[in-house]
Protein backbone atom coordinates (compact mmCIF):
# COMPACT_ATOMS: atom_id res chain seq x y z
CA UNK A 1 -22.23 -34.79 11.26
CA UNK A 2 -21.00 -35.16 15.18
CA UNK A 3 -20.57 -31.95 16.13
CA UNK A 4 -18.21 -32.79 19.14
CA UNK A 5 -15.64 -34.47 16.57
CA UNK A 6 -16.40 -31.00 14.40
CA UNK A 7 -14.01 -27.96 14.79
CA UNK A 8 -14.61 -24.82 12.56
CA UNK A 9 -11.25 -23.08 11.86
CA UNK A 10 -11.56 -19.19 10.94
CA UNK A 11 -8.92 -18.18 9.08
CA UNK A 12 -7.03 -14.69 8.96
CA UNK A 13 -10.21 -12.46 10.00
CA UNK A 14 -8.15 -9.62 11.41
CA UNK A 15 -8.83 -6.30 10.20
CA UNK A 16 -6.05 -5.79 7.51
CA UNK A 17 -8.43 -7.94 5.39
CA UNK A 18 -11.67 -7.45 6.75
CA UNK A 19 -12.06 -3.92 7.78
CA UNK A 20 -12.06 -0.21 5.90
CA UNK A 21 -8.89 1.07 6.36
CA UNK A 22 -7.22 -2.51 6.64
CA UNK A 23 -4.02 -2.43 4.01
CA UNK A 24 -5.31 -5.40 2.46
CA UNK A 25 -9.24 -4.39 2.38
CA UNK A 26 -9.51 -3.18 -0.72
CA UNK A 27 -8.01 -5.95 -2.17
CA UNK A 28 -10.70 -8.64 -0.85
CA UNK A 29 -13.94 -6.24 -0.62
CA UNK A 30 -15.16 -7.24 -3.96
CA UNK A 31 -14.67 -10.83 -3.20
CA UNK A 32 -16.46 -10.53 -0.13
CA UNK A 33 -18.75 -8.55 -1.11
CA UNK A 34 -19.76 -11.49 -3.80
CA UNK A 35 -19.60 -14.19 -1.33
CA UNK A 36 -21.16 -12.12 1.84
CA UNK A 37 -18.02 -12.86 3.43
CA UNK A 38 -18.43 -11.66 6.87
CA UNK A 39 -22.63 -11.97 7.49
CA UNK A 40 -21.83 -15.59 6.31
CA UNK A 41 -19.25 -16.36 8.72
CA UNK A 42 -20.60 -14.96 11.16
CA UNK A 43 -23.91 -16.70 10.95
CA UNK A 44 -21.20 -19.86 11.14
CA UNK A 45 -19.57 -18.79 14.41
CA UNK A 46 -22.71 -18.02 16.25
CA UNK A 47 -24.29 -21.74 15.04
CA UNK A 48 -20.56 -23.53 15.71
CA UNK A 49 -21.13 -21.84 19.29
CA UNK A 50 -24.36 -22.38 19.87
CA UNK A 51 -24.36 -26.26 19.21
CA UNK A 52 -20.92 -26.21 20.86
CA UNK A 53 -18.68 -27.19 18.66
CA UNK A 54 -14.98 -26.21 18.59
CA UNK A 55 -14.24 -22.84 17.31
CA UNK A 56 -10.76 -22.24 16.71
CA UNK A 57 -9.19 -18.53 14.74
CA UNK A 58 -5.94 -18.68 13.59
CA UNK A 59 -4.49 -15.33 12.18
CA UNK A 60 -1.53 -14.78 11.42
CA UNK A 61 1.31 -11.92 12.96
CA UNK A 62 4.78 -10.76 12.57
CA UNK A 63 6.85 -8.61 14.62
CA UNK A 64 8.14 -5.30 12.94
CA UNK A 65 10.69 -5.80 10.63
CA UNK A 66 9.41 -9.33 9.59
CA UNK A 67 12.20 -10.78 10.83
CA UNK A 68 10.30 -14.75 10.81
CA UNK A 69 10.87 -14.84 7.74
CA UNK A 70 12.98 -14.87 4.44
CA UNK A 71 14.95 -10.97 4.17
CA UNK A 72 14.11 -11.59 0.46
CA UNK A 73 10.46 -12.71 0.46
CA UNK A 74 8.60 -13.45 -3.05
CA UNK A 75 5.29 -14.33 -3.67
CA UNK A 76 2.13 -13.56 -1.37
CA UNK A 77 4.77 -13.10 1.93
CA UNK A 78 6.17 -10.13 -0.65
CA UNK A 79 2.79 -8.54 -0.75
CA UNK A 80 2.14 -9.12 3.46
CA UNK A 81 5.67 -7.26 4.05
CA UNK A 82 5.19 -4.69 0.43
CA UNK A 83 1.91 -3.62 2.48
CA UNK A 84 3.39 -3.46 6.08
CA UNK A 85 0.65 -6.08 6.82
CA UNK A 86 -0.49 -8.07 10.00
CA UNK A 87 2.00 -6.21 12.42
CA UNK A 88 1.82 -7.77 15.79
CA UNK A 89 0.45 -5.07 18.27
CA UNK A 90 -1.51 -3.33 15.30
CA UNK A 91 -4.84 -2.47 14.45
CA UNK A 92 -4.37 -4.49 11.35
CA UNK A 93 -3.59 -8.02 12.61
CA UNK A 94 -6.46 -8.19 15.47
CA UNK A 95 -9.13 -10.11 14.52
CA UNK A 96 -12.50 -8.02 13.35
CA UNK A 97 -14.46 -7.29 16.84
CA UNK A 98 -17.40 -9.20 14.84
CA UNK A 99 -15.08 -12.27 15.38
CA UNK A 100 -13.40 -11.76 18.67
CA UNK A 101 -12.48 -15.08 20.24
CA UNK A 102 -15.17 -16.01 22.99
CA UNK A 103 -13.23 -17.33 26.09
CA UNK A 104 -14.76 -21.11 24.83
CA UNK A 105 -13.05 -20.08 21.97
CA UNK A 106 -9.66 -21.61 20.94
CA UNK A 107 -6.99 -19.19 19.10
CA UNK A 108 -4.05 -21.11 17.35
CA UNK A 109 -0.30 -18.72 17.70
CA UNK A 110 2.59 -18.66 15.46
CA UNK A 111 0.96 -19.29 11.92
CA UNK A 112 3.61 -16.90 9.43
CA UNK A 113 2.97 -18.85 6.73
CA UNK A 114 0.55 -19.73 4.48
CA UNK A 115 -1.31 -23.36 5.79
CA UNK A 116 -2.35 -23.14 8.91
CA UNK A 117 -0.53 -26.49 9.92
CA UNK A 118 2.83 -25.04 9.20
CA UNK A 119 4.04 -23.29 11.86
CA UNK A 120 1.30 -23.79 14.38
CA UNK A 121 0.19 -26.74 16.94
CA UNK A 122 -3.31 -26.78 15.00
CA UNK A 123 -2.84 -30.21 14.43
CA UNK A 124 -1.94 -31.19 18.24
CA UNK A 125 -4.97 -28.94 19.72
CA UNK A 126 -7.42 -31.13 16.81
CA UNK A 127 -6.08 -34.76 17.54
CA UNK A 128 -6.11 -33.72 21.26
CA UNK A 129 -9.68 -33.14 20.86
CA UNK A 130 -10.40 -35.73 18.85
CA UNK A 131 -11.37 -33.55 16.11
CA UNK A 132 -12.17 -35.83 13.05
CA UNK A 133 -13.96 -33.02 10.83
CA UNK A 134 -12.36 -29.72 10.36
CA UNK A 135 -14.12 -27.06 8.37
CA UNK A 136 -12.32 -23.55 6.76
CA UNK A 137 -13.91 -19.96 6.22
CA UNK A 138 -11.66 -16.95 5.91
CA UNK A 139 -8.91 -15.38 4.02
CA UNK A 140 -7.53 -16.02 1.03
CA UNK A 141 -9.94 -18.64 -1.16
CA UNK A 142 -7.17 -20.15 -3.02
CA UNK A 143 -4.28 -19.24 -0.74
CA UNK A 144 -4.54 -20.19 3.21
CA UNK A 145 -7.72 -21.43 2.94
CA UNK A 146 -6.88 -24.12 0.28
CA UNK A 147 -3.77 -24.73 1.67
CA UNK A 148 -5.05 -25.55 5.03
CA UNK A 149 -7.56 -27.41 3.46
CA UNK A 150 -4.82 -29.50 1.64
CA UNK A 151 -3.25 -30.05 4.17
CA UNK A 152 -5.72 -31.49 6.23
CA UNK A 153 -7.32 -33.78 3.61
CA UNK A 154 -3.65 -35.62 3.30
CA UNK A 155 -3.65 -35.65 7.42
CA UNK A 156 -6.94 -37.79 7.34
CA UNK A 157 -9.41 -35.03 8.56
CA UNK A 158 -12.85 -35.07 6.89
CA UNK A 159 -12.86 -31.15 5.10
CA UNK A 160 -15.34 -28.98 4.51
CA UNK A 161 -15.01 -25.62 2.94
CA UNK A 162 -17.29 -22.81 3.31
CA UNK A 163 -17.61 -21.59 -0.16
CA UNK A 164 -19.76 -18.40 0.70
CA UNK A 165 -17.28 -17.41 3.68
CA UNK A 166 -14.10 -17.06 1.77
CA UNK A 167 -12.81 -14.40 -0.32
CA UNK A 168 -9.99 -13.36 -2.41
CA UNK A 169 -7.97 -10.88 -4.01
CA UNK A 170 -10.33 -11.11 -7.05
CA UNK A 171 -13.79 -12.68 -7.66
CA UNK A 172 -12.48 -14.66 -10.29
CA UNK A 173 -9.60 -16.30 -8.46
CA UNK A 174 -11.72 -17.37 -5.42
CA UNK A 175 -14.76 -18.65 -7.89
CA UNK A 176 -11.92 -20.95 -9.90
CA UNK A 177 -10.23 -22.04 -6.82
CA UNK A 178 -14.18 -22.78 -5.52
CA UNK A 179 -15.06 -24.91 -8.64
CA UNK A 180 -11.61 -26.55 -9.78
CA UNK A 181 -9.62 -27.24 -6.65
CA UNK A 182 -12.25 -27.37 -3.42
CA UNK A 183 -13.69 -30.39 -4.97
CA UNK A 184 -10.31 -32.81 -4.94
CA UNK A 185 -9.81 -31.94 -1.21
CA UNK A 186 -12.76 -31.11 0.55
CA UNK A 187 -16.71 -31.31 0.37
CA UNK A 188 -17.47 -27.75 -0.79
CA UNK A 189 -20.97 -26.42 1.33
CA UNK A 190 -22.67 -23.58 1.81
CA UNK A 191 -23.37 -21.66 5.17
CA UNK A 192 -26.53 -22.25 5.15
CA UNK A 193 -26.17 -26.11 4.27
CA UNK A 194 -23.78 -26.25 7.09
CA UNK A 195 -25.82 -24.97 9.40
CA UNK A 196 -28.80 -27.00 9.14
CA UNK A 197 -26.35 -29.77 9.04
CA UNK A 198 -25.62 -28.42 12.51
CA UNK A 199 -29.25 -28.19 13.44
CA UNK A 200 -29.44 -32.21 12.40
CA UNK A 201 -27.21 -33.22 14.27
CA UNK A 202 -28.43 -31.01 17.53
CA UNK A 203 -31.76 -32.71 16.92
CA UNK A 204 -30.48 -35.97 16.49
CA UNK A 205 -28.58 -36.08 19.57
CA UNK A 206 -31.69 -34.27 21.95
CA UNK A 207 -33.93 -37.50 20.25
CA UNK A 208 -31.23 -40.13 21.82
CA UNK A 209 -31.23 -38.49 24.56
CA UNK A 210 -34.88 -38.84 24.89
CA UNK A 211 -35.59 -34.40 25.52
């Protein structure tokens, strides 16, 4: 792994999901609680930052009223607008103080949609850096995480999902998503697997540089 063409992409930690009294809490906190969610990913950010590697959030926000998107929306977007979720300005759609952006940190704007690519510049900021590995964690395992991650595979990026740093709206879904559809597009890996792949690399580098 080079950890200067790496960039770990957080998605959706903002407090609706994440936090006790978030709208959409209780319907990931079993899913997280199986996966460790949030001791997982946070264990990620602090390695990603320590070995300096790009760290990049991207949560998603709507003004009041919803008025981005469709007047008759169906699917997940239903549930976000059913639940009076992710309201710009709100509690709800900041991202969990365990995750607040660093200044080093990069946060990608305008993502109302499900893949992160949609309706964002994620993909400028990553070429721009020459970004050749991108790697998910967050919110939902087999909603905007996979379809980020599908996204990027069919882009060219090298993806790696964080299986232990997602979660879902049930344990099943995320566990099926995790075994059936991570595998086509990405190199599933554990925290702790990507971390000492982190480590490697740090070590690695020191050694050619002769510390």
């Amino acid at each position: 792994m080079d950890k200067e063409s790496t960039a770990v992409v957080f998605i959706e930690f903002q407090n609706d999901f994440t936090s006790e009294g978030g709208v959409l809490h209780e319907a990931v906190k079993d899913s997280m609680a199986a996966n460790n969610t949030l001791d997982n990913a946070e264990k990620v950010l602090a390695a990603a930052r320590e070995a300096g590697t790009t760290v990049i959030h991207s949560p998603i926000s709507f003004a009041p009223g919803y008025n981005e998107i469709s007047k008759h929306p169906y699917g997940i977007l239903k549930g976000v607008v059913d639940a009076t979720a992710f309201v710009k300005g709100a509690w709800g759609a900041e991202i969990m103080e365990r995750f607040a952006p660093l200044e080093s940190d990069i946060v990608i704007e305008g993502k109302r949609g499900l893949d992160a690519f949609g309706s964002t510049n994620l993909d400028f900021i990553l070429r721009s850096k020459g970004i050749k590995t991108v790697v998910l964690a967050g919110f939902l395992t087999n909603c905007c995480v996979e379809s980020t991650m599908r996204t990027a595979y069919e882009r060219g990026y090298n993806v790696i999902t964080l299986t232990d740093a997602v979660a879902a709206t049930s344990v099943q879904e995320g566990e099926s998503s995790v075994q059936f559809n991570y595998p086509m597009f990405s190199t599933p890996t554990t925290t702790d697997e990507f971390i000492a792949a982190l480590d490697t690399a740090a070590t690695l580098e020191d050694s050619s540089r002769g510390y």
